[in-house]
Protein backbone atom coordinates (compact mmCIF):
# COMPACT_ATOMS: atom_id res chain seq x y z
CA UNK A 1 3.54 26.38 31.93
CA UNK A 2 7.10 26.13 33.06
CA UNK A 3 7.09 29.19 34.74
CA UNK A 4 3.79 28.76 36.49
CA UNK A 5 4.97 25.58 38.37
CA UNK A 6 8.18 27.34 38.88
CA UNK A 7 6.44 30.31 40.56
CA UNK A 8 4.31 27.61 42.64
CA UNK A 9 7.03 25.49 44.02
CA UNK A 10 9.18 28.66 45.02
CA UNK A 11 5.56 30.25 46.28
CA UNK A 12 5.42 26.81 48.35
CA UNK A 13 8.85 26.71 49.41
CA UNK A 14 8.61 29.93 51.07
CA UNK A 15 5.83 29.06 53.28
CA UNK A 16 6.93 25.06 54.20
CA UNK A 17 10.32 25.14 53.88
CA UNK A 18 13.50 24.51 51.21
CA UNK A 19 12.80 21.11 51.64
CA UNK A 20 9.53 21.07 49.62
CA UNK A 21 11.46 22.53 46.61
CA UNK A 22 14.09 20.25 46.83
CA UNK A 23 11.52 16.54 47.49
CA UNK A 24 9.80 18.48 44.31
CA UNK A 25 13.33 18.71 42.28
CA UNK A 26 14.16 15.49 43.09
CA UNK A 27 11.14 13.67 41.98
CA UNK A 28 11.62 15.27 38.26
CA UNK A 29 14.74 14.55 38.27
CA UNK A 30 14.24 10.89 38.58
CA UNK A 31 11.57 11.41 36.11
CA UNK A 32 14.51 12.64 33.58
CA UNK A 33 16.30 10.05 34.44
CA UNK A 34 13.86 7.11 34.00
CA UNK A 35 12.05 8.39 30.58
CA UNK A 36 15.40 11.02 29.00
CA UNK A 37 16.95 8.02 27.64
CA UNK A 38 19.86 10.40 25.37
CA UNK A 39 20.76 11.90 28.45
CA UNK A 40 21.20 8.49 30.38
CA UNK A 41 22.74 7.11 27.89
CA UNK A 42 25.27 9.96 28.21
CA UNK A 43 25.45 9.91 32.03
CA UNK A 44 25.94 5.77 32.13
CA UNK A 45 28.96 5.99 29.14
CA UNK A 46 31.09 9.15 31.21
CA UNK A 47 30.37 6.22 34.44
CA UNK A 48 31.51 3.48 32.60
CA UNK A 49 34.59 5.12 31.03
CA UNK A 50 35.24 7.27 34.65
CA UNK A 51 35.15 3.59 36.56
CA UNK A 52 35.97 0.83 34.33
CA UNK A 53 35.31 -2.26 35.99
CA UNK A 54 32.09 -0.98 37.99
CA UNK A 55 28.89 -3.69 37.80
CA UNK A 56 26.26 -2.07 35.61
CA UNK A 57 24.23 -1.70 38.84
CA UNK A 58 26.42 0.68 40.15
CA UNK A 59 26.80 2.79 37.25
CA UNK A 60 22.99 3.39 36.75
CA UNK A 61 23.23 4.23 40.53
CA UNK A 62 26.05 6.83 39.78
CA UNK A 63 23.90 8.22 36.82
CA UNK A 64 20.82 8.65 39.08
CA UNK A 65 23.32 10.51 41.08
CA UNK A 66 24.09 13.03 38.54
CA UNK A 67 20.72 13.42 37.77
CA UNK A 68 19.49 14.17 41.53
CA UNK A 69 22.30 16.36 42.24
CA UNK A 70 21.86 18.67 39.79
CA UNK A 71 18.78 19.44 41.34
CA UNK A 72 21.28 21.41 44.04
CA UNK A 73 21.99 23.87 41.30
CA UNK A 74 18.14 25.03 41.11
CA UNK A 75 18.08 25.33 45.13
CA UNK A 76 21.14 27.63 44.87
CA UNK A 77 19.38 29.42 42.37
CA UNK A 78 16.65 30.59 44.69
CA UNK A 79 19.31 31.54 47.37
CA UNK A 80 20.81 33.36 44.57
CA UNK A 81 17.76 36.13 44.09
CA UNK A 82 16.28 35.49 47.32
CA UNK A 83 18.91 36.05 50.33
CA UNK A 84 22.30 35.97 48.35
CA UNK A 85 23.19 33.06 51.33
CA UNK A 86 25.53 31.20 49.43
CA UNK A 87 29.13 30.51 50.96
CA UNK A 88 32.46 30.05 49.09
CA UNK A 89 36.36 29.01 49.59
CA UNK A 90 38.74 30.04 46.82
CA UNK A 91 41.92 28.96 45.50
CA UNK A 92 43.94 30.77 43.18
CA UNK A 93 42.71 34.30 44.34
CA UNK A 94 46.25 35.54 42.95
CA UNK A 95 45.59 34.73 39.49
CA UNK A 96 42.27 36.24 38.80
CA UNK A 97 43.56 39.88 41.21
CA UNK A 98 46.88 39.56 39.11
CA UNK A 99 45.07 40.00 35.72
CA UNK A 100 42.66 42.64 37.12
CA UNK A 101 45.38 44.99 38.67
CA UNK A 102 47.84 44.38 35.29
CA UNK A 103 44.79 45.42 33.20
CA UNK A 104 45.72 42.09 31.30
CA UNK A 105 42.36 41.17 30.99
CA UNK A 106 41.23 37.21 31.05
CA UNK A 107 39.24 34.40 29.21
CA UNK A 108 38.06 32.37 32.54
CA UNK A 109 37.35 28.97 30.82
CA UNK A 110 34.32 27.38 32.77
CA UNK A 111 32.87 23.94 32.39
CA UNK A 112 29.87 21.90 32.61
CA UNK A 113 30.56 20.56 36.20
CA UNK A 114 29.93 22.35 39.25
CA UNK A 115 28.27 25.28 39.14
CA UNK A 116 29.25 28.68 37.52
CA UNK A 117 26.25 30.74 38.16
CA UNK A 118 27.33 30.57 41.64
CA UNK A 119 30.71 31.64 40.48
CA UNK A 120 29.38 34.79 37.99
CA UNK A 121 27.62 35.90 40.49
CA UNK A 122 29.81 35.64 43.71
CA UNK A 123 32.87 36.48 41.94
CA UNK A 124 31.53 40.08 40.51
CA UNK A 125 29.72 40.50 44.22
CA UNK A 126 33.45 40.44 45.72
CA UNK A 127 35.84 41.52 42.82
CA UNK A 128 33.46 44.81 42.17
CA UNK A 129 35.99 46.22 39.81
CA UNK A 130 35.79 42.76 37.51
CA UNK A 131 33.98 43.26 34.50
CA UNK A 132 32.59 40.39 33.48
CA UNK A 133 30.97 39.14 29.98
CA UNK A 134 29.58 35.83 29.76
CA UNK A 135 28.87 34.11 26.57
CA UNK A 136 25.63 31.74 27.23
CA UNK A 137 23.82 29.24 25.32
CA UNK A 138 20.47 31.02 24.05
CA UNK A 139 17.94 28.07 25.99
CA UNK A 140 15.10 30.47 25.78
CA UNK A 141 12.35 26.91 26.77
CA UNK A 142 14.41 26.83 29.91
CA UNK A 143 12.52 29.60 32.11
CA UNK A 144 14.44 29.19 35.14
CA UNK A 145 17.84 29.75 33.46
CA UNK A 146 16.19 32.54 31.97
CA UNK A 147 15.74 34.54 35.32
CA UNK A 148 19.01 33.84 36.09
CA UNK A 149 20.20 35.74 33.20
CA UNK A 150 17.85 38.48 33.93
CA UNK A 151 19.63 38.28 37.39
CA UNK A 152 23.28 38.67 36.55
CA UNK A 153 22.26 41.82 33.77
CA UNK A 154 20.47 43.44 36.98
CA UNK A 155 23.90 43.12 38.48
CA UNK A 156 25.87 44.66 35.91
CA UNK A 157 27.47 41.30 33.96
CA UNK A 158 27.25 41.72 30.53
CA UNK A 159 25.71 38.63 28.38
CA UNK A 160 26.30 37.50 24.84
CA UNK A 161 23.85 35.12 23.92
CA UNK A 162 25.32 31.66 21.53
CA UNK A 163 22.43 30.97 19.07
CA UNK A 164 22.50 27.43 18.29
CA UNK A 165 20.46 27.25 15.18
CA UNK A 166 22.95 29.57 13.74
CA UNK A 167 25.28 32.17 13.31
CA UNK A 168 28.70 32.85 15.02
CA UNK A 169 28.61 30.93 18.37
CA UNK A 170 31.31 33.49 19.51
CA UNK A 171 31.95 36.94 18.85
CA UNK A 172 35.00 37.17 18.85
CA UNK A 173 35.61 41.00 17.78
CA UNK A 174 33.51 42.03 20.78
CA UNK A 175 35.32 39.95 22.88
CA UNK A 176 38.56 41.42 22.23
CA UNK A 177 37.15 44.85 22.65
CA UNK A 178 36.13 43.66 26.14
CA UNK A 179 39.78 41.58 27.05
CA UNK A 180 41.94 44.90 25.74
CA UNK A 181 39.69 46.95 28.49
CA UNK A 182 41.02 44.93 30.99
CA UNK A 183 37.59 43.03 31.16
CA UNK A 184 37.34 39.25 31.67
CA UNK A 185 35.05 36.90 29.03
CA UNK A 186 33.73 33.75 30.64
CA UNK A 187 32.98 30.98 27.78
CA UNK A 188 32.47 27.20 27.98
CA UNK A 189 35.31 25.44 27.17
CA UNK A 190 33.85 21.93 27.21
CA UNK A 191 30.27 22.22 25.13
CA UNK A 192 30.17 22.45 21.05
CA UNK A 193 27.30 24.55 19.95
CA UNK A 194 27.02 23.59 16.37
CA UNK A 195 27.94 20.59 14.64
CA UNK A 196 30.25 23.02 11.93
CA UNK A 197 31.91 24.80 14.80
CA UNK A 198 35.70 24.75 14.73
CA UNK A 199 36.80 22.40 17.32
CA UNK A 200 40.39 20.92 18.34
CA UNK A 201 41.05 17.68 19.28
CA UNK A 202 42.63 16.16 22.54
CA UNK A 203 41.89 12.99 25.13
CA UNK A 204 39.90 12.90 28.13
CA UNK A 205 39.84 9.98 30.54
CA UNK A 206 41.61 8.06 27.73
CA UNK A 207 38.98 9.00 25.01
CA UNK A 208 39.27 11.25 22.21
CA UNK A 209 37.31 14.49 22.25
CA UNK A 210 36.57 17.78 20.37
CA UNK A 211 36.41 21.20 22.35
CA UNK A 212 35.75 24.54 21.18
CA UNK A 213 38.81 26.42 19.29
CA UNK A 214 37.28 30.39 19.84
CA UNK A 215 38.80 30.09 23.26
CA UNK A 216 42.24 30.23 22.38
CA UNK A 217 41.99 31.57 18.85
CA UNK A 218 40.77 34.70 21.29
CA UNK A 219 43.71 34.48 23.83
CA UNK A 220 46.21 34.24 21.08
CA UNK A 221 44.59 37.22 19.21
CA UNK A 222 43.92 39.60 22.17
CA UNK A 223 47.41 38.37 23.98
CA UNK A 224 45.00 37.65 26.85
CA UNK A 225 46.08 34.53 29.44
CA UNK A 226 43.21 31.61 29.84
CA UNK A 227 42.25 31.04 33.36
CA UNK A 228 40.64 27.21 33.88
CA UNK A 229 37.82 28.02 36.21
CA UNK A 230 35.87 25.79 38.21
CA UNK A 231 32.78 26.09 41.04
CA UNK A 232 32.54 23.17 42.98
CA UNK A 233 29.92 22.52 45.22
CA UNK A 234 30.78 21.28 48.90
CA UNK A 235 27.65 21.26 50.83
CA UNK A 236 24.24 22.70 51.37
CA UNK A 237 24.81 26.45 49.73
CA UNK A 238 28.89 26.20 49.58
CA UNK A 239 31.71 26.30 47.25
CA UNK A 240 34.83 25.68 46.69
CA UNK A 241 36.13 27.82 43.47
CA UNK A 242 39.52 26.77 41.43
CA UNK A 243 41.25 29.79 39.32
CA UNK A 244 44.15 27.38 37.66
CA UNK A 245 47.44 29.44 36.87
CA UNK A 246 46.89 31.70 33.75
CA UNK A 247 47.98 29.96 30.43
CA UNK A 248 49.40 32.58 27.67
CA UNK A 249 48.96 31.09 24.17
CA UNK A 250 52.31 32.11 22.33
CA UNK A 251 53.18 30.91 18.52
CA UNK A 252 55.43 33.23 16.37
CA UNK A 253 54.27 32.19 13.06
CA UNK A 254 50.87 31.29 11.36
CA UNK A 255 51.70 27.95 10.89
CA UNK A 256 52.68 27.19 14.42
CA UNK A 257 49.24 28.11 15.53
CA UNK A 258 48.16 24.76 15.80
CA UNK A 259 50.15 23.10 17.64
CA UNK A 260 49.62 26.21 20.56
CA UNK A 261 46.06 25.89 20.62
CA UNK A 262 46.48 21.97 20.36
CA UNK A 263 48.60 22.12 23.92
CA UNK A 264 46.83 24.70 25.61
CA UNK A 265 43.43 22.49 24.93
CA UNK A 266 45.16 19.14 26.46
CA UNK A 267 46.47 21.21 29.24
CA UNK A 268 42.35 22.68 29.71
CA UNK A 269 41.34 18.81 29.52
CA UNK A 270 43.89 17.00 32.16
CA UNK A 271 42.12 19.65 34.65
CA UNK A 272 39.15 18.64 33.66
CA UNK A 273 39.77 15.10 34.08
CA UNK A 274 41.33 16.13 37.31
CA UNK A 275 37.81 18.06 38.82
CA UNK A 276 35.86 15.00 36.97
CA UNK A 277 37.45 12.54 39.18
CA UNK A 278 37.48 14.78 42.29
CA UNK A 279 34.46 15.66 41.55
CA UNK A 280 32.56 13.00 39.80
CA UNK A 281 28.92 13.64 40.94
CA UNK A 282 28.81 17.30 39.62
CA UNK A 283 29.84 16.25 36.31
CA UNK A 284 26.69 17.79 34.26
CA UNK A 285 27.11 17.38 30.90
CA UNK A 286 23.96 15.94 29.83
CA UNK A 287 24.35 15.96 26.24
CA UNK A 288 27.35 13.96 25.97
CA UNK A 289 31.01 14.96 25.54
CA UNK A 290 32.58 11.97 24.48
């Protein structure tokens, strides 16, 4: 059923205009927000805790926000498959050519604000020698995210699906394979899969919060640097992307493992803080993070 009003809008859009697609988006997306109370819930407690102080008024305003803006993401989809006319800045160019001409290989850490599809794909369409794996939530309900994937394998990015009724969320033998060919892995750094997962600890906007470990359990195994990445969007169809200097994970004994992966995780989370309040409208983690 999904797919069928998918195909209709985009069938629509082609003949009316973008702006049919977009008045369509929109609509559901104040749908979500009025009847998904989990997700509001979420959206108002990141508003409260991003601007203490705010009336309540404003912060449901904010959250509505969120909600409607995301809706940007699915219009850059279409652009995406149909006439590849999305736009981008970049910053940090050095780091990402650096690791590809040393062979080095890279974990690019994304996150749940902006928009990294626009990044997987624009990124490989420019850096042709790249090679890029993506680990991905398996969402197999969401159609639309599903012919994204589809999308990216067409272009050559290679996609390990994170299953999370079980199993390993990350697999991490495959992934060092892939870093010690010089390829980079893409993961979330900012989304828990499973309730058992092995997480580390660290604060965010003042709060305490749990982030996946595999991330720099693999850098510190495969010797690989992290690269925070982020995809910001800054108008109709354009981007501004953020490669953050590459951070090498270094402990000389077992036991001082920790406290690497402990650093190296604050260090992810004070950028994130940083995009969230530079970018506090494209912050779409719907499920809650706190």
């Amino acid at each position: 059923m999904k797919m069928f009003f998918y195909r209709s809008f985009v069938l629509i859009s082609a003949h009316v205009g973008e702006w049919f697609f977009s008045a369509a988006a929109r609509t559901i997306a104040t749908g979500y927000f009025l009847f998904k109370t989990s997700a509001r819930k979420n959206g108002v407690r990141f508003y409260e805790t991003l601007f203490p102080g705010q009336n309540r008024f404003s912060i449901y305003r904010y959250t509505l926000r969120q909600f409607t803006n995301f809706t940007d993401l699915f219009i850059d989809r279409l652009k995406l498959v149909s006439d590849n006319s999305l736009t981008y800045t970049m910053e940090g160019w050095e780091h990402l050519k650096s690791a590809l001409n040393e062979k080095t290989g890279a974990i690019l850490l994304m996150s749940h604000i902006g928009n990294w599809e626009a990044a997987a794909h624009l990124l490989h369409q420019d850096l042709p020698d790249l090679k890029l794996l993506l680990f991905m939530g398996v969402q197999q309900k969401q159609t639309i995210e599903g012919l994204q994937k589809a999308h990216l394998s067409q272009k050559g990015v290679r996609i390990v699906g994170v299953d999370e009724a079980g199993g390993s969320p990350f697999e991490i033998v495959e992934g060092i394979r892939f870093l010690k060919s010089g390829g980079f892995v893409s993961m979330a750094g900012d989304r828990l899969w499973r309730k058992d997962q092995r997480a580390v600890s660290g604060f965010f906007l003042n709060a305490k919060v749990r982030v996946p470990e595999a991330p720099f359990v693999l850098s510190l195994v495969s010797g690989s640097p992290i690269i925070f990445f982020f995809s910001f969007g800054t108008g109709r169809g354009k981007y501004h992307f953020k490669a953050c200097a590459p951070v090498f994970l270094r402990a000389g004994t077992r036991g001082s493992r920790p406290e690497a992966i402990r650093r190296a995780a604050q260090s992810y989370l004070a950028e994130l803080e940083s995009a969230a309040r530079s970018y506090p409208f494209q912050w779409y983690h719907f499920e809650g993070f706190f």
